[in-house]
N, C-alpha and C. Protein backbone atom coordinates (compact mmCIF):
# COMPACT_ATOMS: atom_id res chain seq x y z
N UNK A 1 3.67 5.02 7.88
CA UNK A 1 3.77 5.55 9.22
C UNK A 1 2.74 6.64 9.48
N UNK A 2 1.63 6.28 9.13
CA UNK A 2 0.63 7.34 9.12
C UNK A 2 -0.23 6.57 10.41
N UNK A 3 -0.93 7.34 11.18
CA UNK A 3 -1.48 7.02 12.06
C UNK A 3 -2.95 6.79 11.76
N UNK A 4 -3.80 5.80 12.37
CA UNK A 4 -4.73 5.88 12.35
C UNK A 4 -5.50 5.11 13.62
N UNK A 5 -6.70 5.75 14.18
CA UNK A 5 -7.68 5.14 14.67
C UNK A 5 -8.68 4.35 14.87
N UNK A 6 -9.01 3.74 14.74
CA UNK A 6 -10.34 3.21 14.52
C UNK A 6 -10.84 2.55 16.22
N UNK A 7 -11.85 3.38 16.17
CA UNK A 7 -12.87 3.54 17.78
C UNK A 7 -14.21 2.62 17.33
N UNK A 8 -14.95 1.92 18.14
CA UNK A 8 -16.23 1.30 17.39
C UNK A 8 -16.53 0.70 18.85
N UNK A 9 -17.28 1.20 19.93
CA UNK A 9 -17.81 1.05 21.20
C UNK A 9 -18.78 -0.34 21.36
N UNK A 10 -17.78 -1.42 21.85
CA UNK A 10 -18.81 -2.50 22.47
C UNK A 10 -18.63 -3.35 20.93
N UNK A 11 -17.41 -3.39 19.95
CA UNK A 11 -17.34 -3.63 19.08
C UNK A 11 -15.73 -4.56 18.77
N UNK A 12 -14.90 -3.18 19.03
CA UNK A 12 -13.79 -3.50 19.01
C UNK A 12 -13.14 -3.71 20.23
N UNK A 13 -11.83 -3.89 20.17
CA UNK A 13 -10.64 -3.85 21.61
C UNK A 13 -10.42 -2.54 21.84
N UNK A 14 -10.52 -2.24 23.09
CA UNK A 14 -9.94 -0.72 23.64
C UNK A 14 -8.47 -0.41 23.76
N UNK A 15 -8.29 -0.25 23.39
CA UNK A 15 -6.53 0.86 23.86
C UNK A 15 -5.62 -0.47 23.08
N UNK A 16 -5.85 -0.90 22.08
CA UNK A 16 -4.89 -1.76 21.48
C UNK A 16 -4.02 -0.87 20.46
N UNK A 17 -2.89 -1.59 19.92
CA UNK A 17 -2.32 -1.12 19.08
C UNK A 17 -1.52 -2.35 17.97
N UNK A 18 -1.87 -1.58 16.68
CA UNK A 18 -0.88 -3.10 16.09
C UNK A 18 -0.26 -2.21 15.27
N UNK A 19 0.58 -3.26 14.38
CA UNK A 19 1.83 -2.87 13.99
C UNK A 19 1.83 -3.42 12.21
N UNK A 20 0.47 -4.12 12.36
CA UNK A 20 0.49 -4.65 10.85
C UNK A 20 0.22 -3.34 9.59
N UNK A 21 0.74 -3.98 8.43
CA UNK A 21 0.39 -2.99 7.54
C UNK A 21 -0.90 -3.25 6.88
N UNK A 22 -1.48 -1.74 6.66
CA UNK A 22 -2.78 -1.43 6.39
C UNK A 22 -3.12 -0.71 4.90
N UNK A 23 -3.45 -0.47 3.86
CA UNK A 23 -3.62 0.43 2.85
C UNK A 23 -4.71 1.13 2.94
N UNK A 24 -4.20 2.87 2.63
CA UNK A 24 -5.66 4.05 2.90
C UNK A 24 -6.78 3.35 1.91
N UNK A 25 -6.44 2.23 0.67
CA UNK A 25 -7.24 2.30 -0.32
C UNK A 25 -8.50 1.24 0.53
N UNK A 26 -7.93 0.83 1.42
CA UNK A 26 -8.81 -0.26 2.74
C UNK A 26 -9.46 0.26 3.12
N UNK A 27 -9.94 1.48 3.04
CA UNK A 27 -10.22 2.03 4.56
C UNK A 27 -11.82 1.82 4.36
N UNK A 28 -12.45 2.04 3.04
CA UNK A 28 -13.32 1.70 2.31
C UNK A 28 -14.29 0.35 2.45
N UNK A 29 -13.54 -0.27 2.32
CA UNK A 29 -14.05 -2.06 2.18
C UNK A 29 -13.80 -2.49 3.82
N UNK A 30 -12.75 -1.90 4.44
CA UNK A 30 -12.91 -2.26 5.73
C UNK A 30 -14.33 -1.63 6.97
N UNK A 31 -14.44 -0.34 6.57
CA UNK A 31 -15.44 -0.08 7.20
C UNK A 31 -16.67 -0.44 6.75
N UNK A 32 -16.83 -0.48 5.37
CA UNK A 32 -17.71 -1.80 5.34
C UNK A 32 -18.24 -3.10 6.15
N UNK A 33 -16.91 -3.82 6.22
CA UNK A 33 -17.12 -4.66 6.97
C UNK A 33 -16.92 -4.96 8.58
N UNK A 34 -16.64 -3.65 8.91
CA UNK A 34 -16.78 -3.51 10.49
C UNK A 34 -18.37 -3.32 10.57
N UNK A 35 -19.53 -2.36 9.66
CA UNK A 35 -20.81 -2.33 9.64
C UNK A 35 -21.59 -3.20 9.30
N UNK A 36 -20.57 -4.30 8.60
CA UNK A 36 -21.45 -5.66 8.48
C UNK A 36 -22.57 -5.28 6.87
N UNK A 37 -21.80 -4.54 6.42
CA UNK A 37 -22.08 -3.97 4.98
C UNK A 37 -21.51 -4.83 3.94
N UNK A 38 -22.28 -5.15 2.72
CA UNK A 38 -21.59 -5.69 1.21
C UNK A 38 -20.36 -4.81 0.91
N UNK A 39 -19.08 -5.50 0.79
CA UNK A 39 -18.29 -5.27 0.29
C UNK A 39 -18.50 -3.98 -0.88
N UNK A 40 -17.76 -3.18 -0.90
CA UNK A 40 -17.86 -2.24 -1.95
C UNK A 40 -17.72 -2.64 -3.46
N UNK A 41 -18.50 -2.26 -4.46
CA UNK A 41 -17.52 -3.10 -5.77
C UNK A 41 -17.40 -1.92 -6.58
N UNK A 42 -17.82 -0.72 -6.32
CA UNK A 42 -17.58 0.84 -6.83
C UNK A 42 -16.40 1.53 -6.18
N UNK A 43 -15.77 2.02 -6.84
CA UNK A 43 -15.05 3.24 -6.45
C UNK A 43 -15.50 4.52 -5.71
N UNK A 44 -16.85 4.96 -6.87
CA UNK A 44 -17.21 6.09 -6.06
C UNK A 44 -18.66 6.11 -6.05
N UNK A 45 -19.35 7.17 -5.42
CA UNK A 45 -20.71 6.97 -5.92
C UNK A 45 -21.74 7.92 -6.74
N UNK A 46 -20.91 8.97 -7.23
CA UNK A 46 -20.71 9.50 -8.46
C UNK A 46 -20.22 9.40 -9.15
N UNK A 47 -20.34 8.62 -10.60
CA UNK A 47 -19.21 8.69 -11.62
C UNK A 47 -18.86 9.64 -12.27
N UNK A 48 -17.85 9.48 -12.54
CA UNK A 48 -16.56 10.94 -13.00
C UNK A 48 -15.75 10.57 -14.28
N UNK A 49 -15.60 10.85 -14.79
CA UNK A 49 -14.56 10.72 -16.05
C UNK A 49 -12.70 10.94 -14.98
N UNK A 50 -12.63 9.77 -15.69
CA UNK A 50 -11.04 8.99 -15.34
C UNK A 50 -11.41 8.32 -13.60
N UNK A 51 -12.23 8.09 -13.08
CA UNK A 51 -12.55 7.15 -12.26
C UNK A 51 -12.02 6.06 -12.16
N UNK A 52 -11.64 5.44 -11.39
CA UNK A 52 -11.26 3.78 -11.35
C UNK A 52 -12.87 3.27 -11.80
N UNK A 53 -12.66 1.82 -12.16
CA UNK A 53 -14.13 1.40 -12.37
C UNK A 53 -14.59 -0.05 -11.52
N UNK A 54 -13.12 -0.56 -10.82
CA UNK A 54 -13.61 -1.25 -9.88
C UNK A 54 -12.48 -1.30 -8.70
N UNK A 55 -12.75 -1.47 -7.42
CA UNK A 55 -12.45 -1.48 -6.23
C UNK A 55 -11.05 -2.37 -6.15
N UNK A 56 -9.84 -1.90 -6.16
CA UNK A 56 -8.55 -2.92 -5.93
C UNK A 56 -8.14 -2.47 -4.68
N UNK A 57 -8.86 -2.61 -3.45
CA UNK A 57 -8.46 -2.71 -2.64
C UNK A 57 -9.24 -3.59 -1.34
N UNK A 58 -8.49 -4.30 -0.26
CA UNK A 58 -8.88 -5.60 1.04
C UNK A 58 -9.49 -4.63 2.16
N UNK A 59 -10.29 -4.94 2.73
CA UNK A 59 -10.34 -5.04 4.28
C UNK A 59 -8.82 -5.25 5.39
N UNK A 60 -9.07 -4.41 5.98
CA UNK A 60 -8.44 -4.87 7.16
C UNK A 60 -8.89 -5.15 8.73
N UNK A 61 -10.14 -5.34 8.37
CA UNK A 61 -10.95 -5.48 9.52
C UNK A 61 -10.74 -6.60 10.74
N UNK A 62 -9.59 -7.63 10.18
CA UNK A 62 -9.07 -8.99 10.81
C UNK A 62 -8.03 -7.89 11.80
N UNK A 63 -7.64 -7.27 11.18
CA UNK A 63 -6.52 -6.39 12.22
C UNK A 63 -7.03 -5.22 12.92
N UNK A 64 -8.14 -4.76 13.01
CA UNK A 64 -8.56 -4.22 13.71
C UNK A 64 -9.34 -5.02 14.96
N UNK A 65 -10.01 -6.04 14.55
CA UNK A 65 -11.01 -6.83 15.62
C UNK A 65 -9.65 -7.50 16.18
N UNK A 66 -8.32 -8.11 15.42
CA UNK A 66 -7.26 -8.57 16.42
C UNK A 66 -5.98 -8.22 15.89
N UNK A 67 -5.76 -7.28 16.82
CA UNK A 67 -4.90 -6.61 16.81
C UNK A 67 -3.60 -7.62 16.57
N UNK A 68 -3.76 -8.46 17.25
CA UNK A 68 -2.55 -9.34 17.29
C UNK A 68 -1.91 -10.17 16.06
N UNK A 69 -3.13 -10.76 15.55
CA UNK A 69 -3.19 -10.87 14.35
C UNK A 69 -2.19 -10.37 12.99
N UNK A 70 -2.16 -11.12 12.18
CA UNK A 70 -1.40 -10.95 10.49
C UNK A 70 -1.81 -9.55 10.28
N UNK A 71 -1.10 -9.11 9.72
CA UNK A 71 -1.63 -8.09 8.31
C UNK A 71 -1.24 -8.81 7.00
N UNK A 72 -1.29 -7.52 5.72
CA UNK A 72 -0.90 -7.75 4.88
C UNK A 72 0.40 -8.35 4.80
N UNK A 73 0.70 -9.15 3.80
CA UNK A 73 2.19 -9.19 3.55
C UNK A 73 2.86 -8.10 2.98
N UNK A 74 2.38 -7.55 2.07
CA UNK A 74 3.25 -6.38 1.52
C UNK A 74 2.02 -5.22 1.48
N UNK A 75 1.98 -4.01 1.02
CA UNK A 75 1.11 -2.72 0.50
C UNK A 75 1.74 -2.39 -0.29
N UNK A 76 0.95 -1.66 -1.10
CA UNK A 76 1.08 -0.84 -2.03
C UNK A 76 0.53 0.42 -2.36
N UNK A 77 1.19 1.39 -3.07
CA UNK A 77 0.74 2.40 -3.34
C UNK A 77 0.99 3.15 -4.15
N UNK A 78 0.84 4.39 -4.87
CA UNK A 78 1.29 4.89 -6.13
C UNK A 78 1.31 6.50 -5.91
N UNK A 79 1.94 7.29 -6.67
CA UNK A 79 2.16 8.94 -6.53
C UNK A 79 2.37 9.77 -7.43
N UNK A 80 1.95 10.41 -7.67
CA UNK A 80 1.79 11.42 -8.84
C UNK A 80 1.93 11.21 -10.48
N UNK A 81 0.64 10.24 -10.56
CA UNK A 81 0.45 9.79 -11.80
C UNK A 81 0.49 11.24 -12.70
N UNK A 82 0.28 12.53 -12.76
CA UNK A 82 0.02 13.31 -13.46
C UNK A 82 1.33 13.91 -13.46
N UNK A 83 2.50 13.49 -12.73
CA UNK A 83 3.78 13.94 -12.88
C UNK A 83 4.30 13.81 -13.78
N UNK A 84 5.83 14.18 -14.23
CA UNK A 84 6.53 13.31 -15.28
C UNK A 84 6.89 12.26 -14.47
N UNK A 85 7.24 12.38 -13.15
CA UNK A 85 7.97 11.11 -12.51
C UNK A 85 6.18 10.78 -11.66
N UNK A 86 6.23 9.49 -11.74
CA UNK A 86 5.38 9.01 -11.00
C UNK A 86 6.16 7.48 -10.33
N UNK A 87 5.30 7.56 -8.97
CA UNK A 87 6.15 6.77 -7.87
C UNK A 87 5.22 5.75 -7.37
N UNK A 88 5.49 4.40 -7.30
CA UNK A 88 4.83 3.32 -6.94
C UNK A 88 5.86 2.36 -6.02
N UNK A 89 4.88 2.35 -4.74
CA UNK A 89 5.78 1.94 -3.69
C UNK A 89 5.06 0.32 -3.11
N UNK A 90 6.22 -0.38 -3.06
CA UNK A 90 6.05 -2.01 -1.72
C UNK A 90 6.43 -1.54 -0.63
N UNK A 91 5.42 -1.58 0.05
CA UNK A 91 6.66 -1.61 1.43
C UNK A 91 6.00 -3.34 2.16
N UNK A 92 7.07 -3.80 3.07
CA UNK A 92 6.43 -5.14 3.59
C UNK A 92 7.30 -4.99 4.81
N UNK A 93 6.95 -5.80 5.85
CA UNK A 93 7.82 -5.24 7.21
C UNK A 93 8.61 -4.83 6.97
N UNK A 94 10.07 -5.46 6.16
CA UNK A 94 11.09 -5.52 6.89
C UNK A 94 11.60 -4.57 5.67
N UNK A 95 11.48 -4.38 3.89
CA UNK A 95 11.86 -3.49 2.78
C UNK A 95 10.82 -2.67 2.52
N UNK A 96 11.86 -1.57 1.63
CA UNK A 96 10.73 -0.72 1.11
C UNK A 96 11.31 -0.56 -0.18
N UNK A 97 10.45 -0.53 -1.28
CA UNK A 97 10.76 -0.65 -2.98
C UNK A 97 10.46 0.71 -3.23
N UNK A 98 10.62 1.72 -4.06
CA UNK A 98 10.04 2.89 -4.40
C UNK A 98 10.44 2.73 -5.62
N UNK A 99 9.76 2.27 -7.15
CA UNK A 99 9.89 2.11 -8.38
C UNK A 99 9.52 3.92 -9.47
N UNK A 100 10.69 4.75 -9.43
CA UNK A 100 10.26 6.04 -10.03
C UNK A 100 9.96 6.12 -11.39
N UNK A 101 8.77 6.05 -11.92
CA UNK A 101 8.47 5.26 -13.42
C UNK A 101 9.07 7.21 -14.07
N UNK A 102 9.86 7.10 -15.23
CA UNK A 102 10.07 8.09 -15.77
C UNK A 102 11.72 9.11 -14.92
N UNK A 103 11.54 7.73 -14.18
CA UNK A 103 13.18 8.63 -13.43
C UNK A 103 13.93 7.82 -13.37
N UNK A 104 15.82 7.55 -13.30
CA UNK A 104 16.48 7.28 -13.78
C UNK A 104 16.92 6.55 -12.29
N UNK A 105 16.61 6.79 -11.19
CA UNK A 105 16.96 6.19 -10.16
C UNK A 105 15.70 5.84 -9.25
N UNK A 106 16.16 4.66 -8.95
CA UNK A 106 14.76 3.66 -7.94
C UNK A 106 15.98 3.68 -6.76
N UNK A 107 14.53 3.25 -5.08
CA UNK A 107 14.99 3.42 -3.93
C UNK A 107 14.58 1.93 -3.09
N UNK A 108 15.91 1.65 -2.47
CA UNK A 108 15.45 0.65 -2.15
C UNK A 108 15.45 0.84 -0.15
N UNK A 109 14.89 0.24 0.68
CA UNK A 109 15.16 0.47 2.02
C UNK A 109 15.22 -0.27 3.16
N UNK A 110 16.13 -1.19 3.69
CA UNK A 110 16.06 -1.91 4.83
C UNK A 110 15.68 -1.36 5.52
N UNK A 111 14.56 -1.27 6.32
CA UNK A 111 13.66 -0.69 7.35
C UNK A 111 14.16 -1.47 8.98
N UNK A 112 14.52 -2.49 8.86
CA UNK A 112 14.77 -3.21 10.23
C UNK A 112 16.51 -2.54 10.15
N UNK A 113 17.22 -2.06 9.64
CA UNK A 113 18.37 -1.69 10.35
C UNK A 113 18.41 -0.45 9.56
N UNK A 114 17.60 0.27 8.64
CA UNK A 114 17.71 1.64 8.38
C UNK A 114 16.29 2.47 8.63
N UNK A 115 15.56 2.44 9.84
CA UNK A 115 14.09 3.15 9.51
C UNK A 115 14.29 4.31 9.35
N UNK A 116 14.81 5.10 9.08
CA UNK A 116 14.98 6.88 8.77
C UNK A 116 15.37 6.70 7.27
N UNK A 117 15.58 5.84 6.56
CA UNK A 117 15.29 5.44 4.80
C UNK A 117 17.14 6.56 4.58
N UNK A 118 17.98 6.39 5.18
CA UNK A 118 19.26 7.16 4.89
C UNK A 118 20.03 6.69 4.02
N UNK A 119 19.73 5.46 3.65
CA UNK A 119 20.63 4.47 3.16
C UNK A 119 19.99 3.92 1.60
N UNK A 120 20.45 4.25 0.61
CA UNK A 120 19.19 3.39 -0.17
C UNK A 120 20.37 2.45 -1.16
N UNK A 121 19.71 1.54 -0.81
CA UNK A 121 20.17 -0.11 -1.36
C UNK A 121 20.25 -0.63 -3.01
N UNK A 122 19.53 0.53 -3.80
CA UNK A 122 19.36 0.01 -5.16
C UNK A 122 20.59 -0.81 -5.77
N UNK A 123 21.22 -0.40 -5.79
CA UNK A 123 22.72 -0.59 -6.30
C UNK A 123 23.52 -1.83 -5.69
N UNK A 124 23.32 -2.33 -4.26
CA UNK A 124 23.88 -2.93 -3.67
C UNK A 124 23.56 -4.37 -3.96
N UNK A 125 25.18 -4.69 -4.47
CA UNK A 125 24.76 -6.67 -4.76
C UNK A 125 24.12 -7.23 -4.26
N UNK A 126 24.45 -7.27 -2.26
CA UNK A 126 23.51 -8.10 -1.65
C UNK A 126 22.26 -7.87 -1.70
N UNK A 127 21.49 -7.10 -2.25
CA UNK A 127 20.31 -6.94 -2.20
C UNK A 127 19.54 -7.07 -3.56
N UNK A 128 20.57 -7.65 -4.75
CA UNK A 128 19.76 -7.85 -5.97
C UNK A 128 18.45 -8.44 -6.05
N UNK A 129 18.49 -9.62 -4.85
CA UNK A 129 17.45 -10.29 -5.30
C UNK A 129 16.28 -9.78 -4.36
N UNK A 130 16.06 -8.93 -3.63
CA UNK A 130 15.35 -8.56 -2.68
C UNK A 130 14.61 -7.51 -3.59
N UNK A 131 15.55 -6.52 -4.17
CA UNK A 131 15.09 -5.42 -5.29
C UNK A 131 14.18 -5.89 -6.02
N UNK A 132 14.45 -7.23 -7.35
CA UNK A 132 14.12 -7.78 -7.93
C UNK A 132 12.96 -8.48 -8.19
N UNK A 133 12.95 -8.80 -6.92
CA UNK A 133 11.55 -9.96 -6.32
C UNK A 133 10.39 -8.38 -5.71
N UNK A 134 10.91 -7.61 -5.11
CA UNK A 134 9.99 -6.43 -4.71
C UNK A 134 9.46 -5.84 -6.12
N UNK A 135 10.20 -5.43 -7.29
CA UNK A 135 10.15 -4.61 -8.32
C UNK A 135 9.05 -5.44 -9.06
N UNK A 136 9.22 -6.97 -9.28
CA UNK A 136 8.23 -7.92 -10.00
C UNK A 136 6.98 -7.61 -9.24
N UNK A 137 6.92 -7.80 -7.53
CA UNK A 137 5.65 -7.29 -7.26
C UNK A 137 4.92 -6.32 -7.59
N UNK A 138 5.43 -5.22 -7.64
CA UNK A 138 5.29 -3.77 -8.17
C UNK A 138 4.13 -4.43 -9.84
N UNK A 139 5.09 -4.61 -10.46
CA UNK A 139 4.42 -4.79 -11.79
C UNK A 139 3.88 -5.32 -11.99
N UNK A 140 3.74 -7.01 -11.53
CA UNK A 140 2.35 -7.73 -10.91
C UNK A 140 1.24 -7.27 -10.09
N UNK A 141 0.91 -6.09 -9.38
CA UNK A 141 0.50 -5.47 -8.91
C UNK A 141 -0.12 -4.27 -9.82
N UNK A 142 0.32 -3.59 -10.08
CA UNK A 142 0.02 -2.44 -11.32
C UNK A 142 1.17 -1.76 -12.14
N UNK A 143 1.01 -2.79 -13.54
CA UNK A 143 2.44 -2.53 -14.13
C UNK A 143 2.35 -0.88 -14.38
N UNK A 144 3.20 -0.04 -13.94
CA UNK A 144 3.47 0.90 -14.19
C UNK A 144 3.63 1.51 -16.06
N UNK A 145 3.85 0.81 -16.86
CA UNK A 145 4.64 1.09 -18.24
C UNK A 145 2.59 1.24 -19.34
N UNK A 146 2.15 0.29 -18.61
CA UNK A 146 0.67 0.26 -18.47
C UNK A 146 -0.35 0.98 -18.15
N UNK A 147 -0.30 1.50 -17.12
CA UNK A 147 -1.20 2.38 -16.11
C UNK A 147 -1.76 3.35 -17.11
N UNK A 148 -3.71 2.98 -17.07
CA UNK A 148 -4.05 3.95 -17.88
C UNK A 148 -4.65 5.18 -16.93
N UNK A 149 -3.92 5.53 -15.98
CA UNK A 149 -4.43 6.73 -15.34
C UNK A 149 -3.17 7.65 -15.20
N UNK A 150 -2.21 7.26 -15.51
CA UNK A 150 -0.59 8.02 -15.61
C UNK A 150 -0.76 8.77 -17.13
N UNK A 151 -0.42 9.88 -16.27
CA UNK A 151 -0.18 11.19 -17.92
C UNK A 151 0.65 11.30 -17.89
N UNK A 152 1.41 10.84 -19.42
CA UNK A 152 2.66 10.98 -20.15
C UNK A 152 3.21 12.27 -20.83
């Protein structure tokens, strides 16, 4: 629920708005390809010790030129690898997964009948398999137990 803009005169649609989901790690490879630039395949353009060393993240440039248009199916994202608890999140329209690697309780969130996240689902039968199938993404995605940028 973070807001963002993107303005590009005689380029894009004026005064649109969409609703698809986007990742900050996009923002990169997408403006890329709004400039009609090679895809990024670096992270940064100074290298640094503990750097990523290649680019895991899409464009969203299909959802900016049409608004109307798909997004992602799910995003992802991750939080305080240098914590003891570090947090790696799905969200996809309608759930939200929050997997707390090093903490004893995970969050789960129906967003279409709970968006203020008041309610959290981990626990709840009907939602085993929703948890389950979100949590596998998670770790198909970047197994957490793995992650060589998380300090233990």
């Amino acid at each position: 629920k973070v807001p963002l803009i993107v303005s590009y005169a005689n380029h894009l649609p004026k005064g649109r708005v969409t609703s698809a989901l986007t990742e900050y790690f996009g923002l990169y490879p997408t403006l890329s390809d709004l400039c009609e630039l090679p895809a990024p395949e670096r992270t940064t353009l100074i290298d640094f010790e503990g750097a990523c060393e290649t680019m895991d993240a899409e464009s969203f440039a299909g959802c900016v030129r049409n608004p109307d248009g798909p997004g992602a199916e799910a995003v992802f994202s991750e939080h305080g690898l240098r914590s003891p608890i570090s947090h790696y999140l799905i969200r996809t329209e309608r759930h939200k997964f929050v997997y707390n690697d090093g903490g004893s309780c995970h969050e789960l969130y129906d967003l279409e009948n709970d968006p203020g996240e008041m309610a959290n689902l981990i626990n709840d039968p009907d939602c085993a398999s929703v948890r389950d199938d979100l949590r596998d993404r998670i770790f198909a995605w970047y197994n957490p137990e793995t992650n060589p940028y998380r300090s233990k």
